[in-house]
Protein backbone atom coordinates (compact mmCIF):
# COMPACT_ATOMS: atom_id res chain seq x y z
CA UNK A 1 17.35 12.07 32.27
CA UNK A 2 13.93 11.91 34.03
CA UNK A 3 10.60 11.50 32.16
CA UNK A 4 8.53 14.01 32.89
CA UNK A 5 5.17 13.25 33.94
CA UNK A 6 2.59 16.49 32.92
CA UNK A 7 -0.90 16.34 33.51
CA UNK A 8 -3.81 16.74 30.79
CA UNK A 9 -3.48 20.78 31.31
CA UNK A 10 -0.07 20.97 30.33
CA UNK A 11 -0.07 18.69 27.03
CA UNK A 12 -2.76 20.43 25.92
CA UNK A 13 -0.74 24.03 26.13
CA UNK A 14 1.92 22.46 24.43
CA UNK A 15 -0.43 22.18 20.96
CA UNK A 16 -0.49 23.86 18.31
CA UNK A 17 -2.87 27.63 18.14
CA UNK A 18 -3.22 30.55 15.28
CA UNK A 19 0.04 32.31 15.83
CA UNK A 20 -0.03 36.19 16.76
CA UNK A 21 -0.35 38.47 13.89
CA UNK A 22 -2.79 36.20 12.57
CA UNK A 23 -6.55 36.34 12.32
CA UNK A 24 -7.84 34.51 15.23
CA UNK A 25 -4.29 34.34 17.35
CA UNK A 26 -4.28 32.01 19.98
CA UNK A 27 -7.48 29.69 18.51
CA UNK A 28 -6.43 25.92 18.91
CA UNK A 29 -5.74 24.10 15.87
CA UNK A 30 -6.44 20.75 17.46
CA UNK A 31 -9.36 18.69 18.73
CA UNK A 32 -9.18 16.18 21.49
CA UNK A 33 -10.56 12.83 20.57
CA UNK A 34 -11.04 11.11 23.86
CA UNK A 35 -8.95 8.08 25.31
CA UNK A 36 -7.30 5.64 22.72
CA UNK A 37 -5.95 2.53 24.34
CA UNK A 38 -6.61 4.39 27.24
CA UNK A 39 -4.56 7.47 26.42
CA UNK A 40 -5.81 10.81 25.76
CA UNK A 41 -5.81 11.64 21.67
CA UNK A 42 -5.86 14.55 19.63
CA UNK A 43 -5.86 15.68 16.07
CA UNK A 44 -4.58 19.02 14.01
CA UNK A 45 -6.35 19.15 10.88
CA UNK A 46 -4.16 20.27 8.18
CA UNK A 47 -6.20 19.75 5.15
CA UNK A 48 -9.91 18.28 4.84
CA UNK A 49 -8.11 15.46 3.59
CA UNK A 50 -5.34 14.80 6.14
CA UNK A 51 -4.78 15.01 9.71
CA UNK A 52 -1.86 15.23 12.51
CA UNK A 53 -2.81 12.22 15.15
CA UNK A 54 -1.06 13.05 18.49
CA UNK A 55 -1.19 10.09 20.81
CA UNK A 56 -0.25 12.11 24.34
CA UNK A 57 0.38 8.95 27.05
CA UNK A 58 -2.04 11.10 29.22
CA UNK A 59 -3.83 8.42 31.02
CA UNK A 60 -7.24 8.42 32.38
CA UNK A 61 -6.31 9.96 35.76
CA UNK A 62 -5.34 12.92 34.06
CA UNK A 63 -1.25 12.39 34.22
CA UNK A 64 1.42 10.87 31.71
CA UNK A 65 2.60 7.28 32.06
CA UNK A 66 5.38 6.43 34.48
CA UNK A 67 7.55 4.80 31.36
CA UNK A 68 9.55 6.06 28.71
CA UNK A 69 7.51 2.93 26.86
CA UNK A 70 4.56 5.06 26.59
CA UNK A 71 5.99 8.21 25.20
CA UNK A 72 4.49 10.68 22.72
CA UNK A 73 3.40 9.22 19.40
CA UNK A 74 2.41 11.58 16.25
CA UNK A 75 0.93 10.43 12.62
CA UNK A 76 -0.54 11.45 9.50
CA UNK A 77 -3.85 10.16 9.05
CA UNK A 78 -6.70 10.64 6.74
CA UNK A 79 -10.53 11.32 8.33
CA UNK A 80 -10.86 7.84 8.99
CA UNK A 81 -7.84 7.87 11.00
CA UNK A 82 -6.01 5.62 8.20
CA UNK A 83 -2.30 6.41 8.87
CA UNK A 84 -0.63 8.15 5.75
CA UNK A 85 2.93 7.14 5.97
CA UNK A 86 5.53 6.67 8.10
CA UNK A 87 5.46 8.22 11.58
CA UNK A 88 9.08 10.91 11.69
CA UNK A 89 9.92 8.70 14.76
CA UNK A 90 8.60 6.20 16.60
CA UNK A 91 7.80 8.22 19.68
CA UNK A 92 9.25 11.57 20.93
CA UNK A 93 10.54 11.14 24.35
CA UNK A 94 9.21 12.81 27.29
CA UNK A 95 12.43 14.28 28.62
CA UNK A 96 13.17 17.89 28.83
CA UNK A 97 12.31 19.71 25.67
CA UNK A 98 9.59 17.52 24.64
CA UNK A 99 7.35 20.36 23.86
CA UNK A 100 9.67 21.94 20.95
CA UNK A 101 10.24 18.11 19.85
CA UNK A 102 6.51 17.27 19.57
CA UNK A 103 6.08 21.06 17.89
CA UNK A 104 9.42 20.17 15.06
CA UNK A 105 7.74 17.01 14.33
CA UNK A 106 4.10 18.68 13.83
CA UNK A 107 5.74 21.38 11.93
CA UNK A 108 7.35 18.39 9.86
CA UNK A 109 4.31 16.43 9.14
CA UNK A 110 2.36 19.64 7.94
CA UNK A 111 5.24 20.32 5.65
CA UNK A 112 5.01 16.60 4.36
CA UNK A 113 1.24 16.73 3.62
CA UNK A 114 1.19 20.33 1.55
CA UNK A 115 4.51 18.93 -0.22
CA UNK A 116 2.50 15.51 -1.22
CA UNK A 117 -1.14 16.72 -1.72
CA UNK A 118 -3.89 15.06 -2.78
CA UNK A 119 -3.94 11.84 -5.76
CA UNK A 120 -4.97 13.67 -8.74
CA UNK A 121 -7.55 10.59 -9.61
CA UNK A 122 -9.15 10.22 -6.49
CA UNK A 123 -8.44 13.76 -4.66
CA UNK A 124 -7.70 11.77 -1.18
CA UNK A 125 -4.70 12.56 0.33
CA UNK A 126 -1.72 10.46 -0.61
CA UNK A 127 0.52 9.06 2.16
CA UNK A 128 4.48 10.26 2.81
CA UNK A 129 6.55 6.80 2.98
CA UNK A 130 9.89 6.29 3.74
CA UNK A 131 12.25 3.97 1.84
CA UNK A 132 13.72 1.12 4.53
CA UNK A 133 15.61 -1.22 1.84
CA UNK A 134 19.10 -0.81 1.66
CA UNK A 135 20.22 0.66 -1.64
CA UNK A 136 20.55 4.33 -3.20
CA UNK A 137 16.90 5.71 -1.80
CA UNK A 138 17.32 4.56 1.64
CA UNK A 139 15.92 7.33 3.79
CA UNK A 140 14.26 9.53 0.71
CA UNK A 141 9.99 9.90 0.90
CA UNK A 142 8.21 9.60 -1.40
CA UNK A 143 4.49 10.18 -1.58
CA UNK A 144 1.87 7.22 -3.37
CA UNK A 145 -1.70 7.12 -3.38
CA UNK A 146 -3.08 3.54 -1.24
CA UNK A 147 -6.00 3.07 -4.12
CA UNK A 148 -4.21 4.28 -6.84
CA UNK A 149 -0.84 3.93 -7.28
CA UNK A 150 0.29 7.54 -7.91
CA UNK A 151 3.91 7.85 -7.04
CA UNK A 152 6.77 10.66 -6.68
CA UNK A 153 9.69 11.51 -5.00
CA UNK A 154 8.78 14.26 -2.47
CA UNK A 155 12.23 16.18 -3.14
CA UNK A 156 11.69 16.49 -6.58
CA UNK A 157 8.65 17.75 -6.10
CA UNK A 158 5.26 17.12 -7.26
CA UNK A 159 4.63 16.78 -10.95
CA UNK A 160 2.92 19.09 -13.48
CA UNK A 161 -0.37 17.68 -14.34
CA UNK A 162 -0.47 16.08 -17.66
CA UNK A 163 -2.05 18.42 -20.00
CA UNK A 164 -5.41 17.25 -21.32
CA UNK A 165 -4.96 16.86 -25.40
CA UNK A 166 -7.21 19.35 -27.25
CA UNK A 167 -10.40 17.50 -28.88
CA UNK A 168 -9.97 18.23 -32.89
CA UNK A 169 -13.43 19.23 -34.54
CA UNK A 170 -15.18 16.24 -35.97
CA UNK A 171 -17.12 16.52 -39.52
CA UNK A 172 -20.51 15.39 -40.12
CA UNK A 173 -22.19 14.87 -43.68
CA UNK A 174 -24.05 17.82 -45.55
CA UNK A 175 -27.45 16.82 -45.61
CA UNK A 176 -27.10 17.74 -49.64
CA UNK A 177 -23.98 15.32 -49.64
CA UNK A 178 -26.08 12.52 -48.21
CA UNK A 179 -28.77 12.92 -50.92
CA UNK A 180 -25.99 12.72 -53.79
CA UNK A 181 -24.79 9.15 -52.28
CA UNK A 182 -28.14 7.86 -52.39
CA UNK A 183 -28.81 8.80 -56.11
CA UNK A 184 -26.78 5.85 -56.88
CA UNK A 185 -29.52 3.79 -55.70
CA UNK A 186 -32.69 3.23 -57.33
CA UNK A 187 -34.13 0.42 -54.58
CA UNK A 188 -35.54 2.13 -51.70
CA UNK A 189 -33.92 -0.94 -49.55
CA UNK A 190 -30.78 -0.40 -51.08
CA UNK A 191 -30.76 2.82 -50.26
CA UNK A 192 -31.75 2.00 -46.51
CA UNK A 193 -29.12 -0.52 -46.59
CA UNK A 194 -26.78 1.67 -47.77
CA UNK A 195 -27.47 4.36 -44.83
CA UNK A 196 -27.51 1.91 -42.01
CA UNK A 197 -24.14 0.87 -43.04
CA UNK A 198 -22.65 3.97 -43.64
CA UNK A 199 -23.69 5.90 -40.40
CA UNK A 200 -23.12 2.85 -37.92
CA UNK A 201 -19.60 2.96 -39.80
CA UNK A 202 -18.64 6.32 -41.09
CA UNK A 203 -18.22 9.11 -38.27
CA UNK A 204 -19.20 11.97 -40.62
CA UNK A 205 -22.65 10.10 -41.09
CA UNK A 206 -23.03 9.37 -37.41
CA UNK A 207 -22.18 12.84 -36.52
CA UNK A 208 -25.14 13.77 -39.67
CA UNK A 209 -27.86 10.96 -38.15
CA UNK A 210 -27.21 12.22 -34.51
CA UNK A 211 -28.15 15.83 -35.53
CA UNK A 212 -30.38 15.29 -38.57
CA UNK A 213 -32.57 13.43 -35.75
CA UNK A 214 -31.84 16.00 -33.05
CA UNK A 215 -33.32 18.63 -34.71
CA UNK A 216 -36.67 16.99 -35.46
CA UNK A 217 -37.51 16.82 -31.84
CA UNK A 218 -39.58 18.99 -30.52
CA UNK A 219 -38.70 21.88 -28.61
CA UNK A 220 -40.12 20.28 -25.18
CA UNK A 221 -38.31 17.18 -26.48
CA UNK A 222 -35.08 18.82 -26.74
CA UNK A 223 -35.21 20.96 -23.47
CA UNK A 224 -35.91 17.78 -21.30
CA UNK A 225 -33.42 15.25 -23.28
CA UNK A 226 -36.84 12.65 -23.60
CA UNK A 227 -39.13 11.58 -26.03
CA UNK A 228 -42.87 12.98 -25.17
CA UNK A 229 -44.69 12.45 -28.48
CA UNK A 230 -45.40 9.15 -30.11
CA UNK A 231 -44.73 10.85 -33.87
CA UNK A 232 -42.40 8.62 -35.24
CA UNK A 233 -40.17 11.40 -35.53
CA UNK A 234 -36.96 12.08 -33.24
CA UNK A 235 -35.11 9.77 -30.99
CA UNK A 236 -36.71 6.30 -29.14
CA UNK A 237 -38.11 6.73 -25.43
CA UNK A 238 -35.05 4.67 -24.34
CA UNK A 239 -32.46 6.50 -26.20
CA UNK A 240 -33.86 10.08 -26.15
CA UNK A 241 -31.40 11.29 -22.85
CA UNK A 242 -28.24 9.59 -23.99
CA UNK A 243 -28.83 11.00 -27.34
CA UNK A 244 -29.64 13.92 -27.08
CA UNK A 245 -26.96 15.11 -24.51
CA UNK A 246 -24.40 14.12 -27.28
CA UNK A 247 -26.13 15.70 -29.87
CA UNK A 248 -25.85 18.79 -27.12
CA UNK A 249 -22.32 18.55 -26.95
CA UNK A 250 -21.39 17.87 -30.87
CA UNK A 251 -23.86 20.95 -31.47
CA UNK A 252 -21.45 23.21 -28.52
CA UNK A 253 -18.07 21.62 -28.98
CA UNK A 254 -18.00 20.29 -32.39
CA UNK A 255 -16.64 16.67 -30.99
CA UNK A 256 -17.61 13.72 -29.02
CA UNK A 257 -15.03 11.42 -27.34
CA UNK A 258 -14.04 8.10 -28.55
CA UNK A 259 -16.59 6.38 -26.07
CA UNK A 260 -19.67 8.57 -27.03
CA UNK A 261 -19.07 8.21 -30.37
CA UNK A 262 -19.24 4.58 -30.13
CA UNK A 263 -22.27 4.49 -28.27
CA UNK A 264 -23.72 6.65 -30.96
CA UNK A 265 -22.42 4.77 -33.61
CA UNK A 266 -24.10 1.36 -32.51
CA UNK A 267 -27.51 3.31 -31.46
CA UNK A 268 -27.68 5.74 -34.60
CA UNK A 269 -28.39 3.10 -37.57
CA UNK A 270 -31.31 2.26 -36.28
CA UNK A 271 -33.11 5.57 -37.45
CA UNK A 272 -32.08 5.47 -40.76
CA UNK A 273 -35.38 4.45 -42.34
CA UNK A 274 -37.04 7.72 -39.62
CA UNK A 275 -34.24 9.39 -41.85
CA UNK A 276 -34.64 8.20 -45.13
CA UNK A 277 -38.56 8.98 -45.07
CA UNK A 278 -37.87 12.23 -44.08
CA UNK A 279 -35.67 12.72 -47.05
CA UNK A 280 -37.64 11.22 -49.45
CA UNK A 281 -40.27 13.38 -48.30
CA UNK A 282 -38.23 16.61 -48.55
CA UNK A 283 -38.33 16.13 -52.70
């Protein structure tokens, strides 16, 4: 059967537009990109994460290739142009019907792209791959993010996102309670001792230091998450943004996560003596 050879003017009617019936009927969905190893290339954006490259074999003088070598070549591709998968066929020939061909094949790759959707870690689109090795999944897809690894089968369809496990409320000490532990200690250094330890170790005294400290910033202080006084009182210059956003959140959620409170755990027993004076001076 006999390649045919359109022109430029021709391909181009052969992409895809807004169907009728729709807002904006008969607005192109594709955009040329200029010559490509000297062949005329377009793209249909199907997502702002994935694209359909169409490699046309329109050469520079306006007209398709004499070969069957050079047919029509169609790819999903991110912005960069990084191909996402495996092309439906290598090339569509340019014999009769090419046009409905190249159109199944578009239709195809759209249909590939919603089904996969975008890596739920990265939100890039993840790439629609075809199994080659001989065995039981020879010839299923399955879509796989490049950076990330995240993998399904495209006919079972794309998982249900794991749901995030609810944050319990976390305790902190009565500020009564913490007076009652340090009656046991006559010493004011065993008392200090005694209150370093406990809220660098004990999350219901960490929670109590973070906000016992919070509150004794001053309203400016608290507003901006820094330290603008030199009082002695509230959290250091260098910890006064870190700090305070957790106290923030504790205050609003009731919890931290495992991270902040670890961070708050090493940074918190360093006010105990700014907390012990202020308790002392409470009597």
């Amino acid at each position: 059967m006999a390649i045919d050879r359109f022109d430029k003017t021709t391909f181009e009617a052969a992409l895809p537009v807004v169907r009728e019936g729709h807002e904006n009927a008969g607005q192109r969905l594709w955009e040329e990109l200029g010559l490509e190893e000297n062949e005329y290339t377009y793209w249909v954006k199907v997502t702002d994460t994935a694209f359909i490259k169409i490699r046309s074999s329109v050469r520079p003088n306006g007209v398709a290739a004499e070969t069957g070598k050079d047919s029509i070549r169609i790819w999903l591709v991110d912005p960069d142009g990084k191909p996402l998968g495996n092309k439906i066929k290598s090339h569509i020939s340019r014999v009769n019907g090419w046009e409905k061909r190249m159109t199944d094949a578009l239709r195809e790759l759209w249909k590939r792209h919603v089904a996969a959707g975008n890596c739920p870690r990265c939100g890039r689109a993840m790439g629609v791959w075809k199994v080659k090795k001989d065995g039981k999944n020879k010839g299923r897809l399955f879509a796989k993010c490049r950076d990330h690894g995240h993998f399904f089968w495209l006919d079972q369809g794309r998982p249900a996102p794991k749901p995030k496990p609810e944050r319990k409320a976390m305790a902190a000490m009565d500020e009564q309670a913490v007076r009652g532990d340090l009656e046991a200690f006559g010493l004011v250094k065993e008392k200090l001792n005694f209150l370093r330890e406990k809220i660098g170790r004990d999350p219901e005294y960490t929670l109590f230091a973070l906000t016992f400290v919070y509150d004794r910033q001053t309203a400016d202080e608290k507003s901006a998450e820094v330290t603008c006084y030199h009082n002695t009182v509230g959290f250091s210059g260098v910890d006064a943004e870190i700090l305070s956003s957790f106290a923030k959140q504790y205050i609003a959620r009731g919890t931290l996560s495992e991270k902040q409170m670890k961070i708050a755990s090493t940074k918190m027993p360093r006010y105990a003596k700014q907390i012990l004076d202020i308790l002392r001076d409470k009597r």
